[in-house]
N, C-alpha and C. Protein backbone atom coordinates (compact mmCIF):
# COMPACT_ATOMS: atom_id res chain seq x y z
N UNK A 1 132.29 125.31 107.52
CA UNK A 1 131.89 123.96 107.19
C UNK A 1 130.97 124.02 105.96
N UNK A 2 131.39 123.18 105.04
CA UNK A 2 130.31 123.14 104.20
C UNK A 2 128.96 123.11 104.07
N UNK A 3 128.19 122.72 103.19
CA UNK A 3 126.46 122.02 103.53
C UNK A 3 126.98 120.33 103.21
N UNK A 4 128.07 120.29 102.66
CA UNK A 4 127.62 118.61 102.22
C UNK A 4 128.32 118.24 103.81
N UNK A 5 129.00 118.58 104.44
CA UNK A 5 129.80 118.00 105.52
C UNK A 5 128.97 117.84 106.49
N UNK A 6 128.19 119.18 106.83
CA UNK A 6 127.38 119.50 107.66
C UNK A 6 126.13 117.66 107.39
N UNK A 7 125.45 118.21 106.62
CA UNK A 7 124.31 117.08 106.04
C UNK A 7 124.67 115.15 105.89
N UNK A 8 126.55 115.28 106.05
CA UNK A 8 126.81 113.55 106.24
C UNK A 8 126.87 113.47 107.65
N UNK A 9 127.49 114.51 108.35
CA UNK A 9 127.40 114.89 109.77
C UNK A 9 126.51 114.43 110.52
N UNK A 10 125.46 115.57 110.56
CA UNK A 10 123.88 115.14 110.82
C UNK A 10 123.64 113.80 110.51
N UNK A 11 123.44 113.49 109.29
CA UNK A 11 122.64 112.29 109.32
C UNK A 11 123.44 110.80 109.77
N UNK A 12 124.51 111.20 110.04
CA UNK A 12 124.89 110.01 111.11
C UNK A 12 124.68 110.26 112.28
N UNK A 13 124.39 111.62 112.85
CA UNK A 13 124.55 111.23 114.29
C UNK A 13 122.75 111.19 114.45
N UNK A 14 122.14 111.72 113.54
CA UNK A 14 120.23 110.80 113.33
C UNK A 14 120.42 109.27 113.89
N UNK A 15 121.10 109.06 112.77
CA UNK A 15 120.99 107.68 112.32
C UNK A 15 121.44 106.66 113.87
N UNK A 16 122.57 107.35 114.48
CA UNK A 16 122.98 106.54 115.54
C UNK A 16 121.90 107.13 116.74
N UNK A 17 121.27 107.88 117.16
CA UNK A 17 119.88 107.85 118.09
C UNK A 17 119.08 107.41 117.51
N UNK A 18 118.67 107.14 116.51
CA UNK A 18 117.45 106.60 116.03
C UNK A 18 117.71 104.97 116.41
N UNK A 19 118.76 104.63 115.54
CA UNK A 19 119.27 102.89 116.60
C UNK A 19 119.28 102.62 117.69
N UNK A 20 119.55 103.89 118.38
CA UNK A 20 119.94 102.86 119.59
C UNK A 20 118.33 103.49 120.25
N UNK A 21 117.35 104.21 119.93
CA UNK A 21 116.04 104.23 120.23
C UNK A 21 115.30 102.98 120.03
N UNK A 22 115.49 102.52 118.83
CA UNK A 22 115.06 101.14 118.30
C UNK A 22 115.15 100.27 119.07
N UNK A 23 117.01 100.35 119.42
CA UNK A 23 117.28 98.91 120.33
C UNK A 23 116.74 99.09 121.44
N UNK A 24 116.39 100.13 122.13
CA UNK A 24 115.40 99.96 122.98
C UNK A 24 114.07 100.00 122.96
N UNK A 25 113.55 99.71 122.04
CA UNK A 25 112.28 99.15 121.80
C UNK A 25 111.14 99.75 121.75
N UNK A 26 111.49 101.69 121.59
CA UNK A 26 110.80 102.69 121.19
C UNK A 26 109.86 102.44 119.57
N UNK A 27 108.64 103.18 119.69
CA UNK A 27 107.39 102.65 118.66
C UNK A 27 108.30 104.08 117.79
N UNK A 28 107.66 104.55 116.45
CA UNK A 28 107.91 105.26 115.80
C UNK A 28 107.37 106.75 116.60
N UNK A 29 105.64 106.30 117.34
CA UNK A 29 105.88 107.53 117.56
C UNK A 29 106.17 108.16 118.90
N UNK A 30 106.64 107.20 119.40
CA UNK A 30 107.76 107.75 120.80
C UNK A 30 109.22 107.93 120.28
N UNK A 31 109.53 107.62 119.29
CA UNK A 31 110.47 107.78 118.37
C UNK A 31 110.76 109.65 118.19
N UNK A 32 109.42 109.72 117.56
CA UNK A 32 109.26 111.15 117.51
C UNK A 32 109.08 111.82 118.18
N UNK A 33 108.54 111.74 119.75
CA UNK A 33 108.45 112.74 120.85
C UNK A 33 109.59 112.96 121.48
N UNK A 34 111.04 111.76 121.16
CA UNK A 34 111.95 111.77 121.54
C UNK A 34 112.39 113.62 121.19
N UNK A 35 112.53 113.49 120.01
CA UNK A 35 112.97 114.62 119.43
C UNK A 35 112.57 115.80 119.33
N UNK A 36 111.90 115.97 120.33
CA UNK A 36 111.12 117.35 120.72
C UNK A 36 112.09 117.87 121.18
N UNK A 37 112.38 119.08 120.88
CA UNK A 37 113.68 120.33 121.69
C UNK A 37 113.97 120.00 123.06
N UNK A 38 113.17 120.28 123.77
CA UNK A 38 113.22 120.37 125.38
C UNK A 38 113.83 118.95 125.77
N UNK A 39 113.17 117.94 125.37
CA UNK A 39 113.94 116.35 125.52
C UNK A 39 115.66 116.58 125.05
N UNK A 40 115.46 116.78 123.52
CA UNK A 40 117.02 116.89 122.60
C UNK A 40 118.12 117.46 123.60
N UNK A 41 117.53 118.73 124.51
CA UNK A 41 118.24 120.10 125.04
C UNK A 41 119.11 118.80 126.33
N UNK A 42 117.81 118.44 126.63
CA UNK A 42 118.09 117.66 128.15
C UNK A 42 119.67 115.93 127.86
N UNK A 43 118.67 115.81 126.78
CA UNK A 43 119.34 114.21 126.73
C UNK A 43 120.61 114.02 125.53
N UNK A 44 120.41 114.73 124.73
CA UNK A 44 121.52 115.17 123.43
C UNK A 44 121.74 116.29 122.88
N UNK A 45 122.85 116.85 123.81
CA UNK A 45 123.50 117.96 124.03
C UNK A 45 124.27 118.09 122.29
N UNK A 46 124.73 117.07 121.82
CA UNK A 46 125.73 117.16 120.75
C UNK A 46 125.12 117.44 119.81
N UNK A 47 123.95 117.26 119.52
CA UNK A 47 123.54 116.89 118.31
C UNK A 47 123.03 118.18 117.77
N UNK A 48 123.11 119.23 118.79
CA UNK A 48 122.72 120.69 117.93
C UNK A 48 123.31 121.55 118.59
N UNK A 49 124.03 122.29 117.60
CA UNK A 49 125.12 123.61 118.23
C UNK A 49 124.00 124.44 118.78
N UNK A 50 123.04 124.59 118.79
CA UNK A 50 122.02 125.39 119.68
C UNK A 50 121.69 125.46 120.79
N UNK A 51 121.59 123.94 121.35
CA UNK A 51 120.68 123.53 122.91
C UNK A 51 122.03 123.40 124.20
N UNK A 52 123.77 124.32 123.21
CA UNK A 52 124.41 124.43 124.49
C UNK A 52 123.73 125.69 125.26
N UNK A 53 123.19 126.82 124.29
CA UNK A 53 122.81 128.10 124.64
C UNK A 53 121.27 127.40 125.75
N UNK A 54 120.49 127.15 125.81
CA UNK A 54 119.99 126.38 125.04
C UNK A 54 118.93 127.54 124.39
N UNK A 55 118.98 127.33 122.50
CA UNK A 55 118.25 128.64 121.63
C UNK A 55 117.79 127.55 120.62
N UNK A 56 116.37 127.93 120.57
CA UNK A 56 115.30 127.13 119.33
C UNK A 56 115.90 127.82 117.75
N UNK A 57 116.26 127.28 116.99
CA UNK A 57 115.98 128.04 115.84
C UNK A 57 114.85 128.70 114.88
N UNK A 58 113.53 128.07 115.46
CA UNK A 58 112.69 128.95 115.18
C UNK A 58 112.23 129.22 116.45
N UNK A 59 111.42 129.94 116.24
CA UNK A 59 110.04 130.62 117.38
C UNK A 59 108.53 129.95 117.07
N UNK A 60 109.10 128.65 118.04
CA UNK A 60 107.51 128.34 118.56
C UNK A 60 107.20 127.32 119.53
N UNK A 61 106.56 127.35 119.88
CA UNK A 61 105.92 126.38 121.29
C UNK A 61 106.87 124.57 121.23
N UNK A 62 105.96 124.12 120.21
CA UNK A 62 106.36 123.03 119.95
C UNK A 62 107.74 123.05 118.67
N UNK A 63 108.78 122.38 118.99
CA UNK A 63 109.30 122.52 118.04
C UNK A 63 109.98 120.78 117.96
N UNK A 64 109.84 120.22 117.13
CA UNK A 64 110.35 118.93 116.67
C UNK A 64 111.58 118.90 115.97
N UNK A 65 112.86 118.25 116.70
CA UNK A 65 114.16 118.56 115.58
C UNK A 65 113.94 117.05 115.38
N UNK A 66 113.21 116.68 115.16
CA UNK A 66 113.68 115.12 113.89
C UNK A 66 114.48 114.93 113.03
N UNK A 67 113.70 115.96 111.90
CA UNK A 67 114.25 116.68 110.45
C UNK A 67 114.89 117.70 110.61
N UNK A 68 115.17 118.28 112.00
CA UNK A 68 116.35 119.50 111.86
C UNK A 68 116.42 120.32 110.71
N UNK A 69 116.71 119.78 109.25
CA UNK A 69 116.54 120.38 108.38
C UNK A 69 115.48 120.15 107.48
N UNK A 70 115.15 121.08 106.48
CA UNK A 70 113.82 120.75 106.25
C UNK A 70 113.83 120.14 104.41
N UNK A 71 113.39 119.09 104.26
CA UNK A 71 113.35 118.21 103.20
C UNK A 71 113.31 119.00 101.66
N UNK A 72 112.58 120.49 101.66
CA UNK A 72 112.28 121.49 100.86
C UNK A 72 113.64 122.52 100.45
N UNK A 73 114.64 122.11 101.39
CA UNK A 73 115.85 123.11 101.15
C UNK A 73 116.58 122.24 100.09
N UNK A 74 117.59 123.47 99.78
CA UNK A 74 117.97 122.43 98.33
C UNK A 74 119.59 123.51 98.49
N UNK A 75 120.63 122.53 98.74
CA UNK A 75 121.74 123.17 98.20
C UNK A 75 123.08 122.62 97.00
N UNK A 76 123.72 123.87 97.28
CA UNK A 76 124.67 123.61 96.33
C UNK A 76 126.03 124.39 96.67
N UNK A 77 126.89 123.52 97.31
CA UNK A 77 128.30 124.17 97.50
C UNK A 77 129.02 124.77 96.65
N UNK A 78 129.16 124.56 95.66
CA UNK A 78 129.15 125.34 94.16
C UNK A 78 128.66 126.61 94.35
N UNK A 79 127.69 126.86 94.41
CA UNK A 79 126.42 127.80 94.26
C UNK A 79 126.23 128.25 92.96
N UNK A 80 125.43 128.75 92.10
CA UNK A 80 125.27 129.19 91.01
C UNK A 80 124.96 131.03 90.72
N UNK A 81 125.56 131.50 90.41
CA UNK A 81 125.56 133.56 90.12
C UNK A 81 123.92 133.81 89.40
N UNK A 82 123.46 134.59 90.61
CA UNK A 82 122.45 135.33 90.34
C UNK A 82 122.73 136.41 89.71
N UNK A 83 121.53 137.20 88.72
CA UNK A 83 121.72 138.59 87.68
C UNK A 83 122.02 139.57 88.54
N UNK A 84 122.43 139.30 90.40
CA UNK A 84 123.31 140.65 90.88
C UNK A 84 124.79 139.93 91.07
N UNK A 85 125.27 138.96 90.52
CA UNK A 85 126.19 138.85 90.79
C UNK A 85 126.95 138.07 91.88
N UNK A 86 125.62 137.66 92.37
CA UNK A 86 125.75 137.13 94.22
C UNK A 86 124.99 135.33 93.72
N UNK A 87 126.52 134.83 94.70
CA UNK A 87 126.61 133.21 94.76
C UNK A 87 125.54 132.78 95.49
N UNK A 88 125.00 132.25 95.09
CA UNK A 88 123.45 131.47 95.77
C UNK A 88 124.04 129.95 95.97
N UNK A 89 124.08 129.66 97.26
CA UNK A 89 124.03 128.43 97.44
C UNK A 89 123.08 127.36 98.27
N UNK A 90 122.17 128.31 98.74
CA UNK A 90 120.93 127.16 99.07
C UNK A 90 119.41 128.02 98.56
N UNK A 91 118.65 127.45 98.96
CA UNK A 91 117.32 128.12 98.24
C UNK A 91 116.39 127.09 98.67
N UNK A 92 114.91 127.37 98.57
CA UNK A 92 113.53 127.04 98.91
C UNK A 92 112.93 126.17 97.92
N UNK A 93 112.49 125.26 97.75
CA UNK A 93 112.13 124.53 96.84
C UNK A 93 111.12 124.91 96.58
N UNK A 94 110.10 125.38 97.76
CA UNK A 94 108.46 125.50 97.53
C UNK A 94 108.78 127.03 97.32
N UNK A 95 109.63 127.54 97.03
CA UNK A 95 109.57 129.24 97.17
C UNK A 95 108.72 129.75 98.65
N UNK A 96 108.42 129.14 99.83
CA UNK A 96 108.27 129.37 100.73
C UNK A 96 108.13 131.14 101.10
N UNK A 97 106.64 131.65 101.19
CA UNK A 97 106.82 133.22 101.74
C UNK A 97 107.09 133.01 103.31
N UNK A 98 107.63 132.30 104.08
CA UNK A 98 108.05 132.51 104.98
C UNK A 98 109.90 132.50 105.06
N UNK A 99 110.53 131.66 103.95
CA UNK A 99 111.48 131.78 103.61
C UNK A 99 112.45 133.67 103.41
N UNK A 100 113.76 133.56 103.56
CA UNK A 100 114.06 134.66 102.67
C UNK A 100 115.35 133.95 102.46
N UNK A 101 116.45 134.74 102.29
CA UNK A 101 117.84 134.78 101.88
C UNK A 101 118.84 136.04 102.81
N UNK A 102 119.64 135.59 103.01
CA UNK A 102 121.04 136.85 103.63
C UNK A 102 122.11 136.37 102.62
N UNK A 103 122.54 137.53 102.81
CA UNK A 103 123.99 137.62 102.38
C UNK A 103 125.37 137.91 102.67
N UNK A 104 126.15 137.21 103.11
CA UNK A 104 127.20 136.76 103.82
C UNK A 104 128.35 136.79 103.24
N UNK A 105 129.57 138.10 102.72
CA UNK A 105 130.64 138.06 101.87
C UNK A 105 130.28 137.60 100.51
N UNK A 106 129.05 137.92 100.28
CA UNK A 106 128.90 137.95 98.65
C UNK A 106 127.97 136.46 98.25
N UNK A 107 127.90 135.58 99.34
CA UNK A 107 127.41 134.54 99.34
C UNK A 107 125.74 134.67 99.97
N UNK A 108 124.63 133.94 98.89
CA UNK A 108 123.32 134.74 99.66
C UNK A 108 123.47 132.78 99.86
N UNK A 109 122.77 132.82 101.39
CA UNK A 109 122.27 131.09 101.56
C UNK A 109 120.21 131.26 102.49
N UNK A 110 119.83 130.66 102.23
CA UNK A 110 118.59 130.48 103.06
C UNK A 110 118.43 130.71 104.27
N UNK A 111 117.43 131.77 104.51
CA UNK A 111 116.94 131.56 105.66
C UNK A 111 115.52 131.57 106.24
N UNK A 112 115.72 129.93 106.88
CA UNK A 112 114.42 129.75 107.19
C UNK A 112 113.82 129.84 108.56
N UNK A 113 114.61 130.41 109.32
CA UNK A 113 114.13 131.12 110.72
C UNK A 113 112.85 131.02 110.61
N UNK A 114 112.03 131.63 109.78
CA UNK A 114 110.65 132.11 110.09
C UNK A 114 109.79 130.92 109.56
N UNK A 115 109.61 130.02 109.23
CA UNK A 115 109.17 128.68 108.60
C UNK A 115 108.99 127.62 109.46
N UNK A 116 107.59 127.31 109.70
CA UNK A 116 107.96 126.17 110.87
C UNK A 116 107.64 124.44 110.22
N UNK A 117 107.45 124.73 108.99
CA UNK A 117 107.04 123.53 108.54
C UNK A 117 107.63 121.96 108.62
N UNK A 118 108.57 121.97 108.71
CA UNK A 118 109.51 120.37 109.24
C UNK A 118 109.27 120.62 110.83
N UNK A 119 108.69 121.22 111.46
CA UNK A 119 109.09 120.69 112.57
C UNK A 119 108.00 120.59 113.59
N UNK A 120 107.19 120.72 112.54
CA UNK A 120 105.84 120.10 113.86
C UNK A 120 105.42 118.25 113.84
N UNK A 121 104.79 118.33 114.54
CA UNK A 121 104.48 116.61 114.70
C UNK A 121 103.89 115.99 113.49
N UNK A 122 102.88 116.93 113.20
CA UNK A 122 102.46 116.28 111.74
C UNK A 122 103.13 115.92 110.62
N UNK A 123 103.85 116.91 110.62
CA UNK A 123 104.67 116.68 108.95
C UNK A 123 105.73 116.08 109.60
N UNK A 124 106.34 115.72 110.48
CA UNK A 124 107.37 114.32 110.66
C UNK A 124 106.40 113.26 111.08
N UNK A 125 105.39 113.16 111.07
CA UNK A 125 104.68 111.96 110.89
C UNK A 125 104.56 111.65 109.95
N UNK A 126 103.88 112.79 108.74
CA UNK A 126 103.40 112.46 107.75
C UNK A 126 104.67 111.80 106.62
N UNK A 127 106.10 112.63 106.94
CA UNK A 127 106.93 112.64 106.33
C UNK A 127 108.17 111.17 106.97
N UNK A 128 107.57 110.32 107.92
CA UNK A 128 108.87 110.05 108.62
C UNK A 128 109.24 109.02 108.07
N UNK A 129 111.00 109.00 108.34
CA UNK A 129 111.57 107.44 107.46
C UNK A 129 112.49 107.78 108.79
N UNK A 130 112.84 106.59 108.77
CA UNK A 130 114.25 106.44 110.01
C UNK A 130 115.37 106.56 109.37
N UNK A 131 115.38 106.88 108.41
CA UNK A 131 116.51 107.20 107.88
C UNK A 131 116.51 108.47 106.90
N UNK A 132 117.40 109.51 107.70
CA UNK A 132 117.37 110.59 108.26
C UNK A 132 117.82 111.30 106.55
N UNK A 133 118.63 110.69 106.03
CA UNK A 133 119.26 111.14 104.44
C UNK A 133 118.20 110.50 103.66
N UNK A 134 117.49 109.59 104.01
CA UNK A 134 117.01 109.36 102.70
C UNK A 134 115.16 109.90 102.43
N UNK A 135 115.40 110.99 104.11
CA UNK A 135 114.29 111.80 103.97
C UNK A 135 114.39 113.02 103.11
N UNK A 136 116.26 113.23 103.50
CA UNK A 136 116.54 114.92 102.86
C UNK A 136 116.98 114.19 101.88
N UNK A 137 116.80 113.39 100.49
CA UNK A 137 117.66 112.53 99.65
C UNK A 137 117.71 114.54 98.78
N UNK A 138 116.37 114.90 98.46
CA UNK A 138 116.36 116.04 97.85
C UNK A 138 117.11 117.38 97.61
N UNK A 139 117.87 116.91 98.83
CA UNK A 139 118.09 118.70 99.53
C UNK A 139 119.87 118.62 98.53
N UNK A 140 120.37 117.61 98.67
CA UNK A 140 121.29 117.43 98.16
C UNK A 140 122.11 117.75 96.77
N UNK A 141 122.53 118.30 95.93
CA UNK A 141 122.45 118.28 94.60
C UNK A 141 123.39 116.44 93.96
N UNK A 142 123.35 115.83 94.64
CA UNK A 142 123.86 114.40 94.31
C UNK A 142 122.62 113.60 93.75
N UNK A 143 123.62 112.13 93.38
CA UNK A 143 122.44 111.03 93.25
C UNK A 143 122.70 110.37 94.10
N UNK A 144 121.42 109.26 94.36
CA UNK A 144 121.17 108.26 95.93
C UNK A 144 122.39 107.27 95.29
N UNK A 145 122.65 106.80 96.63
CA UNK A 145 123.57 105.59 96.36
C UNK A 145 125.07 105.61 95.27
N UNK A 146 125.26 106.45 95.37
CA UNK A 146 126.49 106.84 94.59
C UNK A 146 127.67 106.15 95.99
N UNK A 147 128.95 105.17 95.18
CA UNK A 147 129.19 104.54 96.06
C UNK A 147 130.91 105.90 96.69
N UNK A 148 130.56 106.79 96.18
CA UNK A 148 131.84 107.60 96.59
C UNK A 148 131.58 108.13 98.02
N UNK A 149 130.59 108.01 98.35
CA UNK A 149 130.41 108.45 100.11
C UNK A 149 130.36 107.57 101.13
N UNK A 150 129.88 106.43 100.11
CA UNK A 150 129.35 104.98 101.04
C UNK A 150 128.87 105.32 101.78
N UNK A 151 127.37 106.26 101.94
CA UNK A 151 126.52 106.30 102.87
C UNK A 151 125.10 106.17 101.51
N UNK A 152 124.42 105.39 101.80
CA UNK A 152 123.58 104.77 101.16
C UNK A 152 122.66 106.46 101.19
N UNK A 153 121.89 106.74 99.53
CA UNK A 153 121.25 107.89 99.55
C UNK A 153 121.99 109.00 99.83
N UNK A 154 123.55 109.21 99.52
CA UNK A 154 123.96 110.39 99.32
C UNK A 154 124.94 110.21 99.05
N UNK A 155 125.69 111.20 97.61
CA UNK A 155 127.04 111.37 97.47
C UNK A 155 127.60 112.74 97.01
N UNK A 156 129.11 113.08 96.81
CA UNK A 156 129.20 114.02 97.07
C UNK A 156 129.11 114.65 95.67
């Protein structure tokens, strides 16, 4: 699967718990406790190939999948050739030392296993929009509102 498939993916199936949280008359920040792992594991099985095992992608106590992905990643299905020769297709915006990279058939992509920064309570407070793409508008190599996806804040 790609990153762009993956990322229209996701942010519809955000977008449709976050509504129907709304329509039931959840505040923003019961909004957000919704999305604590252990809740996600229990109540929305679909929404992460992880919580069938059920396995955190990082290691830590609290973990918040709001932002699932983290607003600082930046890809490119394309990818662009690094001076070894090796296709880079995602990368760290903040250069993150908790960040690294693997390499996968010649393809290096991000890995942020060790990074807990999107997913604590604060920074999806500090960071939160209910709308789930037009938090990651960044991560994307598109422009917002490009009408070839017709998903408002992302195209391909």
């Amino acid at each position: 699967m790609s990153y762009i498939t993956w990322f229209l993916n996701h942010g519809e199936k955000h977008r449709k718990i976050v509504e129907r949280l709304k329509k039931d008359g959840l505040s923003q920040d019961q909004i957000i406790d919704y999305f604590e792992f252990d809740n996600m594991v229990a109540r929305e099985l679909e929404f992460c190939l992880l919580y069938a095992e059920p396995r955190k992608c990082h290691n830590t106590a609290y973990l918040s999948c709001y932002m699932c992905a983290c607003p600082y990643f930046r890809f490119d299905d394309k990818g662009t050739l690094n001076a070894e020769g090796i296709l880079v297709k995602s990368h760290c915006a903040i250069n993150s030392t908790k960040s690294a990279q693997f390499v996968h058939d010649g393809v290096a992509h991000l890995d942020c296993s060790k990074c807990k920064v999107p997913h604590t309570r604060d920074f999806v407070r500090n960071n939160f929009n209910e709308n789930w793409l037009e938090m990651m508008k960044d991560c994307a190599p598109v422009k917002p509102d490009d009408p070839e996806t017709g998903i408002p804040g992302v195209s391909k």
